[in-house]
ModelCIF file with pLDDT and N, C-alpha, C, O atoms, coordinates in Angstrom:
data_MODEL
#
_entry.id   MODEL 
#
_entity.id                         1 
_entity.type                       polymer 
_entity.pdbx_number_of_molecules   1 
#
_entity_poly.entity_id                      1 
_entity_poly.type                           'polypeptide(L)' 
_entity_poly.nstd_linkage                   no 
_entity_poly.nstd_monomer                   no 
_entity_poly.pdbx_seq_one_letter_code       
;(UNK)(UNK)(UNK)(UNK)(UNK)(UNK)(UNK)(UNK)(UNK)(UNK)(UNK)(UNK)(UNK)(UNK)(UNK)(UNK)
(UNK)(UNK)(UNK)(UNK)(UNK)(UNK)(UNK)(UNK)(UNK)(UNK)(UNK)(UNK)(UNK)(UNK)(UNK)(UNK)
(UNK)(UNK)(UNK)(UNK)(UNK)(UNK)(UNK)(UNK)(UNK)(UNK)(UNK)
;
_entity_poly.pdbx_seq_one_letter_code_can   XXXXXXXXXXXXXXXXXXXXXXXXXXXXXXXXXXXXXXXXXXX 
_entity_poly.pdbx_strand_id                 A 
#
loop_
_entity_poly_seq.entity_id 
_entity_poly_seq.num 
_entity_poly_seq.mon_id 
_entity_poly_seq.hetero 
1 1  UNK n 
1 2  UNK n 
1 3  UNK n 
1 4  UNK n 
1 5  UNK n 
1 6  UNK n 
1 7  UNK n 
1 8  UNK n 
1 9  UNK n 
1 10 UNK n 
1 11 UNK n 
1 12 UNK n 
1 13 UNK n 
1 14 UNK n 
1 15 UNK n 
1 16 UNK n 
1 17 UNK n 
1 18 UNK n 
1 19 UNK n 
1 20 UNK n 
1 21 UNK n 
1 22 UNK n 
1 23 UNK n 
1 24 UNK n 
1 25 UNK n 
1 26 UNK n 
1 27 UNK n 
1 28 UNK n 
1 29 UNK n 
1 30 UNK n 
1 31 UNK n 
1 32 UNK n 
1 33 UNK n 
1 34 UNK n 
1 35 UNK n 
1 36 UNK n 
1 37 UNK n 
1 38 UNK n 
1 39 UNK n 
1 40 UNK n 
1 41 UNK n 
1 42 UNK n 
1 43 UNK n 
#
_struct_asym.id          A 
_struct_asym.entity_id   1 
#
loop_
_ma_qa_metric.id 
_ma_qa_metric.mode 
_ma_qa_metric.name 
_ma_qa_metric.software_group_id 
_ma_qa_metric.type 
1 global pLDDT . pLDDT 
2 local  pLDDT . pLDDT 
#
_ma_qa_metric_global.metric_id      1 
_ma_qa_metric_global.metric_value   95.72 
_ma_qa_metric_global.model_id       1 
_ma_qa_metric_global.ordinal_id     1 
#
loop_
_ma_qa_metric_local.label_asym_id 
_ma_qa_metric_local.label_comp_id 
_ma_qa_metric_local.label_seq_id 
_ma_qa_metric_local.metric_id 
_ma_qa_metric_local.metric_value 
_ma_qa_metric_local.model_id 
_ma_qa_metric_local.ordinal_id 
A UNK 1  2 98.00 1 1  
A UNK 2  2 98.00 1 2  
A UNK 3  2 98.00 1 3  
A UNK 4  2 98.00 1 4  
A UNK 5  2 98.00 1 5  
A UNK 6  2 97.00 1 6  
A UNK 7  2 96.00 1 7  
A UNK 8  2 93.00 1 8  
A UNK 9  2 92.00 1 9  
A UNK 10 2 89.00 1 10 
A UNK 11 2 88.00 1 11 
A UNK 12 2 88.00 1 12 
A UNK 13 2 88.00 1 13 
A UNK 14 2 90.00 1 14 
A UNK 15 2 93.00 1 15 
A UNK 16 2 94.00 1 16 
A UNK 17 2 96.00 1 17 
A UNK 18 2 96.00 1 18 
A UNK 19 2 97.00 1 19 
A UNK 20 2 97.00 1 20 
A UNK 21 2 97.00 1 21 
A UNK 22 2 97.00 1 22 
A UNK 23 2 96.00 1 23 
A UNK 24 2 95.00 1 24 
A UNK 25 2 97.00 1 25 
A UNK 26 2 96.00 1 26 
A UNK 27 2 97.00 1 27 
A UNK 28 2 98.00 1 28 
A UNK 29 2 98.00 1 29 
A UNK 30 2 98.00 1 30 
A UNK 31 2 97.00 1 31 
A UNK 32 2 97.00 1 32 
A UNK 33 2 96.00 1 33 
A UNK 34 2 94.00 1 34 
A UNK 35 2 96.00 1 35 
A UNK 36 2 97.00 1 36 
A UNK 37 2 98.00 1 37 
A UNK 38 2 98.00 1 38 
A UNK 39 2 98.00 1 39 
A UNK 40 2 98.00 1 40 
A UNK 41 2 98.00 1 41 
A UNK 42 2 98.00 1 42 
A UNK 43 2 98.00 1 43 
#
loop_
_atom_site.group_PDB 
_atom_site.id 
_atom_site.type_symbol 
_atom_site.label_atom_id 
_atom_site.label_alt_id 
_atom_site.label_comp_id 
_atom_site.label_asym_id 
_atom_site.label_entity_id 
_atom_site.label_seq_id 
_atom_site.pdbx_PDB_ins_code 
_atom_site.Cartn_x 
_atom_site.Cartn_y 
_atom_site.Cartn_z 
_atom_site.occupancy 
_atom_site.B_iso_or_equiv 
_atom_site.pdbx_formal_charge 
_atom_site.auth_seq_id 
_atom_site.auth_comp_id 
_atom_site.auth_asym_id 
_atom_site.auth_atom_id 
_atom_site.pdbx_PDB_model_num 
ATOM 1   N N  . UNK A 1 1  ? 0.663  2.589   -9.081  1.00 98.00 ? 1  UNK A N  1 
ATOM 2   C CA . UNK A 1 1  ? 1.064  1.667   -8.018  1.00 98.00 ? 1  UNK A CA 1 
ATOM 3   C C  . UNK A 1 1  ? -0.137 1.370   -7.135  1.00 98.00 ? 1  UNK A C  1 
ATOM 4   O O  . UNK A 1 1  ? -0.980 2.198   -6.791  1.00 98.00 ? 1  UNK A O  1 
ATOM 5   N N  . UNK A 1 2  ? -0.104 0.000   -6.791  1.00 98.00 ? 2  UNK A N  1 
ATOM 6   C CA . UNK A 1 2  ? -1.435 -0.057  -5.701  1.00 98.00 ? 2  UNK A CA 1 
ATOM 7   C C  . UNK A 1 2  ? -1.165 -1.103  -4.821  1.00 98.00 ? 2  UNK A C  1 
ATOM 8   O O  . UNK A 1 2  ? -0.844 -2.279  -4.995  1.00 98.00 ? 2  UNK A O  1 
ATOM 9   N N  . UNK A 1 3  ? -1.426 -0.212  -3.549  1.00 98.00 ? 3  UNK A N  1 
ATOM 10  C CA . UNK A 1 3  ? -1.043 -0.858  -2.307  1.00 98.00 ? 3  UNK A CA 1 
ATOM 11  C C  . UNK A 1 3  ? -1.771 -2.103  -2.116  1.00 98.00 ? 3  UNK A C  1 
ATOM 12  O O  . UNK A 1 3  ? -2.745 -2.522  -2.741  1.00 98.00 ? 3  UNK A O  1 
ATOM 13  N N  . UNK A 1 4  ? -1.037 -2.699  -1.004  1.00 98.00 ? 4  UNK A N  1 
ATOM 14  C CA . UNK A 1 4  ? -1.810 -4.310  -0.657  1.00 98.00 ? 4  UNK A CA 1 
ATOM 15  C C  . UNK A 1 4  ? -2.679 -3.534  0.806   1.00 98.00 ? 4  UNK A C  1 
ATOM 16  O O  . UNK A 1 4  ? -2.380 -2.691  1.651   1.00 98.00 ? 4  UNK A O  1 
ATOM 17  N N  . UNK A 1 5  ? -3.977 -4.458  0.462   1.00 98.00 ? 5  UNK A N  1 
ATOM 18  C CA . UNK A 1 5  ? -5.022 -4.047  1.366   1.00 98.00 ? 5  UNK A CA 1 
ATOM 19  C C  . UNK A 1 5  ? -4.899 -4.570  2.980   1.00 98.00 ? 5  UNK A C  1 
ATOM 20  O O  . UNK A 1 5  ? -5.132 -4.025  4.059   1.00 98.00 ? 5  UNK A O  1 
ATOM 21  N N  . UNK A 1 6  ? -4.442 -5.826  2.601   1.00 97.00 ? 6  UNK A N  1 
ATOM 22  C CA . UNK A 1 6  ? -4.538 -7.142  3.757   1.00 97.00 ? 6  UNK A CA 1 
ATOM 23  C C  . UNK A 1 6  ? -3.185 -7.289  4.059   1.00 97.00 ? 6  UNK A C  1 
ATOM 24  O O  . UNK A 1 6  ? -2.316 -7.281  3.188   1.00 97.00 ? 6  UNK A O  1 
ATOM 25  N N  . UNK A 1 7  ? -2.937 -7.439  5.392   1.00 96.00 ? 7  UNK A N  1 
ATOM 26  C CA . UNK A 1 7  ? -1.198 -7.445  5.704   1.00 96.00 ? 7  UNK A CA 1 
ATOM 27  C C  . UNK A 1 7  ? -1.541 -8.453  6.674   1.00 96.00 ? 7  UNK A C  1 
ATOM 28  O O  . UNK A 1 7  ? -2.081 -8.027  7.694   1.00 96.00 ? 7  UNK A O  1 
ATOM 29  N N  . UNK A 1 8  ? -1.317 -9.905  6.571   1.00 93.00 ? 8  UNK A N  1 
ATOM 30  C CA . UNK A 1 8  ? -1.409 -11.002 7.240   1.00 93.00 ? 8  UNK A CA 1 
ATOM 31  C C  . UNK A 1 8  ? -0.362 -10.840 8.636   1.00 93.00 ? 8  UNK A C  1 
ATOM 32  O O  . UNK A 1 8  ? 0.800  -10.435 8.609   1.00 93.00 ? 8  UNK A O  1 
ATOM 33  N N  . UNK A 1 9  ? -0.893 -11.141 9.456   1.00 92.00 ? 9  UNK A N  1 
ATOM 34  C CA . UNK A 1 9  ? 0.055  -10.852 10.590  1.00 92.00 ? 9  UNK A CA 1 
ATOM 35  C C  . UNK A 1 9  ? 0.100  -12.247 11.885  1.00 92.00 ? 9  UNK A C  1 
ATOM 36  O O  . UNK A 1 9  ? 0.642  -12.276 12.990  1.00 92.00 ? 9  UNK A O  1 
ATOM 37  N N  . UNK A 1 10 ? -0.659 -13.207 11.202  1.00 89.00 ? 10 UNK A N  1 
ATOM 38  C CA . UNK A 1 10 ? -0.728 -14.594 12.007  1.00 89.00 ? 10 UNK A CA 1 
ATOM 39  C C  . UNK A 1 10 ? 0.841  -15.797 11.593  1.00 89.00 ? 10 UNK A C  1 
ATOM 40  O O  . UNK A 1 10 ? 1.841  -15.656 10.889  1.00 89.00 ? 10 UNK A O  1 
ATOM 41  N N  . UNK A 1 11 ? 0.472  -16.574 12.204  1.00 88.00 ? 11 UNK A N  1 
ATOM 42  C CA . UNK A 1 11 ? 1.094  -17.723 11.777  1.00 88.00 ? 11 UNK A CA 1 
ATOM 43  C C  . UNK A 1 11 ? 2.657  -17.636 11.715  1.00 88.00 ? 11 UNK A C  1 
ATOM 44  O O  . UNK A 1 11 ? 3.443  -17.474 12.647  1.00 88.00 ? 11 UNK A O  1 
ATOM 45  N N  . UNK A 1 12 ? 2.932  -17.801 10.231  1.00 88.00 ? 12 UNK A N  1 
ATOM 46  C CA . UNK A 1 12 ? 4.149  -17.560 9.916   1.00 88.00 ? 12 UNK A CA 1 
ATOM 47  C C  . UNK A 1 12 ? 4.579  -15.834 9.324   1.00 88.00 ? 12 UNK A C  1 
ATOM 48  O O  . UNK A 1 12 ? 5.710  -15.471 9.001   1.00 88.00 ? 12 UNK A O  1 
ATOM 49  N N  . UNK A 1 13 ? 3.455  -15.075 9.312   1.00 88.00 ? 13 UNK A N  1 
ATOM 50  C CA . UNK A 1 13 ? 3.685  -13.670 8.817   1.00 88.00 ? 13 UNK A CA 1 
ATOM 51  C C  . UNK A 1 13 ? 3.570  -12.463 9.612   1.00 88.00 ? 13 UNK A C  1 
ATOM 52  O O  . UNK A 1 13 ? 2.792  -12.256 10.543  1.00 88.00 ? 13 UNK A O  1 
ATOM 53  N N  . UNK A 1 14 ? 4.358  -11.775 9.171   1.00 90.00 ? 14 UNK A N  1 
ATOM 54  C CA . UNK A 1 14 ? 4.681  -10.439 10.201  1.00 90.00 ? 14 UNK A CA 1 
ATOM 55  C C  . UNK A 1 14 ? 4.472  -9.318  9.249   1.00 90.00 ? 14 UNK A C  1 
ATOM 56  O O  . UNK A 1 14 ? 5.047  -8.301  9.635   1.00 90.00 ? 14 UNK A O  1 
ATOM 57  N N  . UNK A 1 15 ? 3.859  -9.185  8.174   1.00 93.00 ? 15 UNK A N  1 
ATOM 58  C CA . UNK A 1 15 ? 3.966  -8.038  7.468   1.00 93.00 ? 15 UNK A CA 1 
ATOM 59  C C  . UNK A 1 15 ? 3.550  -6.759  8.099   1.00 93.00 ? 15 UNK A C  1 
ATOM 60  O O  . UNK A 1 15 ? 4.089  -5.706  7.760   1.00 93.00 ? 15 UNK A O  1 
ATOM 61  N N  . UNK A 1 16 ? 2.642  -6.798  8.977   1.00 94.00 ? 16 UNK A N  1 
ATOM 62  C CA . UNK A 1 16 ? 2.312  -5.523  9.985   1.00 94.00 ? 16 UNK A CA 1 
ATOM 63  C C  . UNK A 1 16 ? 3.289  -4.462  10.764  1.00 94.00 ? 16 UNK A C  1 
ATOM 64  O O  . UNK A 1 16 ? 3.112  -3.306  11.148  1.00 94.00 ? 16 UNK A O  1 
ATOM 65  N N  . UNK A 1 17 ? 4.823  -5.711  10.853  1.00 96.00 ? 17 UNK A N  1 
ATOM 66  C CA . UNK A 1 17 ? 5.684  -5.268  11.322  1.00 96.00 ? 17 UNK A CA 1 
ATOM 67  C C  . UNK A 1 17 ? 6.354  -3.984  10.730  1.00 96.00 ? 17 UNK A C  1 
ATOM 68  O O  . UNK A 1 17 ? 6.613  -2.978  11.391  1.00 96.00 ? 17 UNK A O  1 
ATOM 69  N N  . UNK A 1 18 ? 6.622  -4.168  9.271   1.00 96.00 ? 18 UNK A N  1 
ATOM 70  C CA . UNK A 1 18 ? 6.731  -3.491  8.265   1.00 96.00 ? 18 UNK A CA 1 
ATOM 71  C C  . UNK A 1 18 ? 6.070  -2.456  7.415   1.00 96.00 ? 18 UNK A C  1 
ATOM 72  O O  . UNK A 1 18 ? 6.522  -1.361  7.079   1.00 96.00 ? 18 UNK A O  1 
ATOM 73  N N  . UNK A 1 19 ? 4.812  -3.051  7.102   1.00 97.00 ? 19 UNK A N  1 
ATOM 74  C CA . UNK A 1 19 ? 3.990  -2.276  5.786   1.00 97.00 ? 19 UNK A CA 1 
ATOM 75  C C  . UNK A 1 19 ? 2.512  -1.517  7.181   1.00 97.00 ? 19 UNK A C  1 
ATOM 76  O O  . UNK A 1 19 ? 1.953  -1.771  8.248   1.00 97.00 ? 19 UNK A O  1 
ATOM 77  N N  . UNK A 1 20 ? 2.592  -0.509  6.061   1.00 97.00 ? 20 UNK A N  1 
ATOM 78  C CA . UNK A 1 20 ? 0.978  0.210   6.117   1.00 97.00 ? 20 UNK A CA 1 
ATOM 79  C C  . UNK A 1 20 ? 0.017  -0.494  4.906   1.00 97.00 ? 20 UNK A C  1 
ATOM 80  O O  . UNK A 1 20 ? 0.113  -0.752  3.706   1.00 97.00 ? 20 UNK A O  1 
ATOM 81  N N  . UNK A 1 21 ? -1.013 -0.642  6.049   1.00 97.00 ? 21 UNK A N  1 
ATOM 82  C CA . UNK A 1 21 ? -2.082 -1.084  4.930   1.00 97.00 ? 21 UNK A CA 1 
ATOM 83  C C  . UNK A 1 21 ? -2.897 -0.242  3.715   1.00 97.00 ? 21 UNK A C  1 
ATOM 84  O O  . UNK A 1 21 ? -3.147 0.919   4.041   1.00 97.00 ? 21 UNK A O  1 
ATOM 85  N N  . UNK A 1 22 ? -3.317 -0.602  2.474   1.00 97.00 ? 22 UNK A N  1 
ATOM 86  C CA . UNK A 1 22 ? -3.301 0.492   1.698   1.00 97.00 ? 22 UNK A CA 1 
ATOM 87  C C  . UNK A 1 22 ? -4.950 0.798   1.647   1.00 97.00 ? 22 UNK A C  1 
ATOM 88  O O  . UNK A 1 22 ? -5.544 1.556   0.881   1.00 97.00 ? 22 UNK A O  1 
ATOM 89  N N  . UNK A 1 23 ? -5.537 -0.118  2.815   1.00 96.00 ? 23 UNK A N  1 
ATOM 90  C CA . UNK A 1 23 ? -7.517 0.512   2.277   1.00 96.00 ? 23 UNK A CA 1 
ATOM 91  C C  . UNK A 1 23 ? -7.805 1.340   1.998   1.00 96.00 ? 23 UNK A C  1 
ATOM 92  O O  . UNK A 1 23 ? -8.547 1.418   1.019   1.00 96.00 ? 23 UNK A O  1 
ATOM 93  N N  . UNK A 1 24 ? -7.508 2.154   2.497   1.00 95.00 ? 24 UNK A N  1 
ATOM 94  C CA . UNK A 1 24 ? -8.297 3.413   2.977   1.00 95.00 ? 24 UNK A CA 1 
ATOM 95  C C  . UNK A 1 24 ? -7.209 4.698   1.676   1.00 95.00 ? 24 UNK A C  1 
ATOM 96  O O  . UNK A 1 24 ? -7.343 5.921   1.644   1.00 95.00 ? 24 UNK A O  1 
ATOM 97  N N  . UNK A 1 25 ? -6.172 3.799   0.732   1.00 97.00 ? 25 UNK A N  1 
ATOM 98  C CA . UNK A 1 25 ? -5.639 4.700   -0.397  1.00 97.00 ? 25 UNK A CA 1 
ATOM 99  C C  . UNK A 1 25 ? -6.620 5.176   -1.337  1.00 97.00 ? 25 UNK A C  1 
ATOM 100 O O  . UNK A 1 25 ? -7.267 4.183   -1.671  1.00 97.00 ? 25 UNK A O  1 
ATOM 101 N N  . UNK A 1 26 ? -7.141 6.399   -2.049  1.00 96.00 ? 26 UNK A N  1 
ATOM 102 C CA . UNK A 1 26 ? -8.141 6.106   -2.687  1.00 96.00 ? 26 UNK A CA 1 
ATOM 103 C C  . UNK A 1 26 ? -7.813 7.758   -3.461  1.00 96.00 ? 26 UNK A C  1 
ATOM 104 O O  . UNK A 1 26 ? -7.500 8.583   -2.603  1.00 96.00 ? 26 UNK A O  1 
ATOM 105 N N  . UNK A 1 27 ? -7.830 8.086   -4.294  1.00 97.00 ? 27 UNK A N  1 
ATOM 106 C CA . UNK A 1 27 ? -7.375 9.155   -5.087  1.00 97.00 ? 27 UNK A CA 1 
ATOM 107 C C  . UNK A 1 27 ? -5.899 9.826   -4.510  1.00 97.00 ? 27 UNK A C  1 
ATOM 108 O O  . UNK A 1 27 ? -6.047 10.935  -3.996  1.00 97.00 ? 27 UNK A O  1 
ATOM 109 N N  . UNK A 1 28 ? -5.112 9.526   -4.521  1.00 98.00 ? 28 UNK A N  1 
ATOM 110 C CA . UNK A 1 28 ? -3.794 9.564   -4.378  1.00 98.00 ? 28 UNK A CA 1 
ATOM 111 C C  . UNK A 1 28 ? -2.917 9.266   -5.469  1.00 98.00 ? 28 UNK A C  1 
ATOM 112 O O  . UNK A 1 28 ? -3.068 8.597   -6.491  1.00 98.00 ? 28 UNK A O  1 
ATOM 113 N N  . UNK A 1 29 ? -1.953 9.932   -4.997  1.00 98.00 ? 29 UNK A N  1 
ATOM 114 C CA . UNK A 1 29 ? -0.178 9.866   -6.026  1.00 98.00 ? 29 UNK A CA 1 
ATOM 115 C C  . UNK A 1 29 ? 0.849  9.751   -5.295  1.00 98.00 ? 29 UNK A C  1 
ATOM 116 O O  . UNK A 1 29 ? 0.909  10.409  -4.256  1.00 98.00 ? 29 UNK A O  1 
ATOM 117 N N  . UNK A 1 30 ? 1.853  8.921   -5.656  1.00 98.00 ? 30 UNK A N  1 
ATOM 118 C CA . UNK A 1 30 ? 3.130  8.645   -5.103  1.00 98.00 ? 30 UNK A CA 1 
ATOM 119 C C  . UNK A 1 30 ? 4.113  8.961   -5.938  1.00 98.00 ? 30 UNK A C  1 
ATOM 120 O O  . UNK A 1 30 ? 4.038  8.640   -7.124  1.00 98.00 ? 30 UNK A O  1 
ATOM 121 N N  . UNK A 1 31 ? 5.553  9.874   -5.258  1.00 97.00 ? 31 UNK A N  1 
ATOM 122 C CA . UNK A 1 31 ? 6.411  9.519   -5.570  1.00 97.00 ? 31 UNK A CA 1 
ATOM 123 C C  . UNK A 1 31 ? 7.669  7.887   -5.967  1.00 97.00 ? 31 UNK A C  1 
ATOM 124 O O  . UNK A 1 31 ? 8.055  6.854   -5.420  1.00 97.00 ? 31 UNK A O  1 
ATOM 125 N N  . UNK A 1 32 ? 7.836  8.644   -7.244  1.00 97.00 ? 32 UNK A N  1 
ATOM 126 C CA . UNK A 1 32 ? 8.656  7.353   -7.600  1.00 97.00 ? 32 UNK A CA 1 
ATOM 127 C C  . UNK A 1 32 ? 9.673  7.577   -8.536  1.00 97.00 ? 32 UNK A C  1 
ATOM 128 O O  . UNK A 1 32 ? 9.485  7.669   -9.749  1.00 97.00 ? 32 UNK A O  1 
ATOM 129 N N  . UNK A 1 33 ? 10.994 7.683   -7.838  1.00 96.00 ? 33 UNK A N  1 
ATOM 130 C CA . UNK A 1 33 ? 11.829 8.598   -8.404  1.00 96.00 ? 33 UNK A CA 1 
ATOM 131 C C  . UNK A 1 33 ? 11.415 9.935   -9.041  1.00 96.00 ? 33 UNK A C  1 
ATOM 132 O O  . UNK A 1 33 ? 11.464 10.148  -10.252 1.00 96.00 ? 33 UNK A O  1 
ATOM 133 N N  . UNK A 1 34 ? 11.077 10.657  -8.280  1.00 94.00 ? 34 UNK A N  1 
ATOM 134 C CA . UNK A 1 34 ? 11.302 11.687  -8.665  1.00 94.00 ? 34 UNK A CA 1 
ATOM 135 C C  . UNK A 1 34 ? 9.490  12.294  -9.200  1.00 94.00 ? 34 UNK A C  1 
ATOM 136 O O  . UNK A 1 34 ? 8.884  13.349  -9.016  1.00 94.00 ? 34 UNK A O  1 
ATOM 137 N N  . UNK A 1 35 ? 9.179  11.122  -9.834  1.00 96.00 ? 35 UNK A N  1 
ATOM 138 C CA . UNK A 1 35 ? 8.037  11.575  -10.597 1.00 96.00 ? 35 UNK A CA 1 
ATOM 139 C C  . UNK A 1 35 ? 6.502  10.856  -9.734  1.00 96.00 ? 35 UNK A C  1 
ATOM 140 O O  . UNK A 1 35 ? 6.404  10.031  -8.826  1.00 96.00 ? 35 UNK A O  1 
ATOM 141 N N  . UNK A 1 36 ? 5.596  11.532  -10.431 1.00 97.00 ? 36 UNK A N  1 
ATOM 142 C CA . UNK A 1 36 ? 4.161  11.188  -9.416  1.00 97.00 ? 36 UNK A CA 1 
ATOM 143 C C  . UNK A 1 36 ? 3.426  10.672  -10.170 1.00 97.00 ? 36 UNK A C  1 
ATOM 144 O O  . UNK A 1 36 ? 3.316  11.028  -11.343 1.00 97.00 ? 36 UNK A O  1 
ATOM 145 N N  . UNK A 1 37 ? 2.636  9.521   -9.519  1.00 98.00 ? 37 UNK A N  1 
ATOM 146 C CA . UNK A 1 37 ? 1.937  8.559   -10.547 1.00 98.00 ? 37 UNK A CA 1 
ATOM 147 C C  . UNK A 1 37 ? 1.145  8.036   -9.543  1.00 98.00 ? 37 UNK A C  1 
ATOM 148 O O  . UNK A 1 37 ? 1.370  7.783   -8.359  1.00 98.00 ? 37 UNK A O  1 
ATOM 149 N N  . UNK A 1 38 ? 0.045  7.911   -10.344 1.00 98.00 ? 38 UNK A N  1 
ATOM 150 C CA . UNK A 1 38 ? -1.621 7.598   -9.390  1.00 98.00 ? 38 UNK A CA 1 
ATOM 151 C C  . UNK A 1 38 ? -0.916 6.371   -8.073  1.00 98.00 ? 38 UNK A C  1 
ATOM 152 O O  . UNK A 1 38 ? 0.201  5.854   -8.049  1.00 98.00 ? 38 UNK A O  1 
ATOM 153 N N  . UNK A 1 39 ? -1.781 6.254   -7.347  1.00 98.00 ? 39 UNK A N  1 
ATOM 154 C CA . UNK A 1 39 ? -1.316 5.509   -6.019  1.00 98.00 ? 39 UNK A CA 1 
ATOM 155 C C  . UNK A 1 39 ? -2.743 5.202   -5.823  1.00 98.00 ? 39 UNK A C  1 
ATOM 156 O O  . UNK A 1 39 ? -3.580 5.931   -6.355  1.00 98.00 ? 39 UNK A O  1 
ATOM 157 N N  . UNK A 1 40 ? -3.106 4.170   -5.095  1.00 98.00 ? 40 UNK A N  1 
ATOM 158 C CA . UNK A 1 40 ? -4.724 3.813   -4.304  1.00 98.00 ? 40 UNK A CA 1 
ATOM 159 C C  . UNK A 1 40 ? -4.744 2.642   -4.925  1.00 98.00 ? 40 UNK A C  1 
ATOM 160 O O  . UNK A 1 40 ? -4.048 2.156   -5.816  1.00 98.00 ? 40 UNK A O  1 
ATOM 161 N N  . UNK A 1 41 ? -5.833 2.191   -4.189  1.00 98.00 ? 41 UNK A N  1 
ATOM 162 C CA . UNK A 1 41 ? -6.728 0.835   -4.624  1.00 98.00 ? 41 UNK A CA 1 
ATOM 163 C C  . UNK A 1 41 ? -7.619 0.931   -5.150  1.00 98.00 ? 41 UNK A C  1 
ATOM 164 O O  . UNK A 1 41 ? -8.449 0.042   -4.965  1.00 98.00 ? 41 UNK A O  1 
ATOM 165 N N  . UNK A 1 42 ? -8.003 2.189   -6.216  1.00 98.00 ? 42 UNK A N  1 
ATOM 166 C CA . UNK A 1 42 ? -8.964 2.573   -6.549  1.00 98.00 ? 42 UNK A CA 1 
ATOM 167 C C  . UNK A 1 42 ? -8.599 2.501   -8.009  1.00 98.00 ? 42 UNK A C  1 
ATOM 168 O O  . UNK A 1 42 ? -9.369 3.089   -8.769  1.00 98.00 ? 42 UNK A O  1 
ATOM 169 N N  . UNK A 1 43 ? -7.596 1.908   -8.518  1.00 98.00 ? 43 UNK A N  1 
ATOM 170 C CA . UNK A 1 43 ? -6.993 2.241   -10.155 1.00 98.00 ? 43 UNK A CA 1 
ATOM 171 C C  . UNK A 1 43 ? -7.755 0.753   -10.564 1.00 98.00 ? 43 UNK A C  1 
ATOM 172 O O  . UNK A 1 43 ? -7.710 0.334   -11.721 1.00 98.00 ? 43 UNK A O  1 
#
């Protein structure tokens, strides 16, 4: 899985409201159901 870096937060978008940004993901794993599988922006 790999996070979105940029979370637009002008104009018509609010994603900041919601999401963490994923830069700074970088040798990581996430749950996903149950099971763990690489995570970052580094895949």
């Amino acid at each position: 899985a790999v996070p979105k870096s940029y979370l637009p937060n002008y104009r018509e978008f609010y994603e900041k409201r919601h999401f963490a940004h994923g830069r700074n993901c970088q040798d990581l794993w996430i749950g996903v159901n149950g099971e763990e599988v690489p995570f970052g922006t580094d895949l």
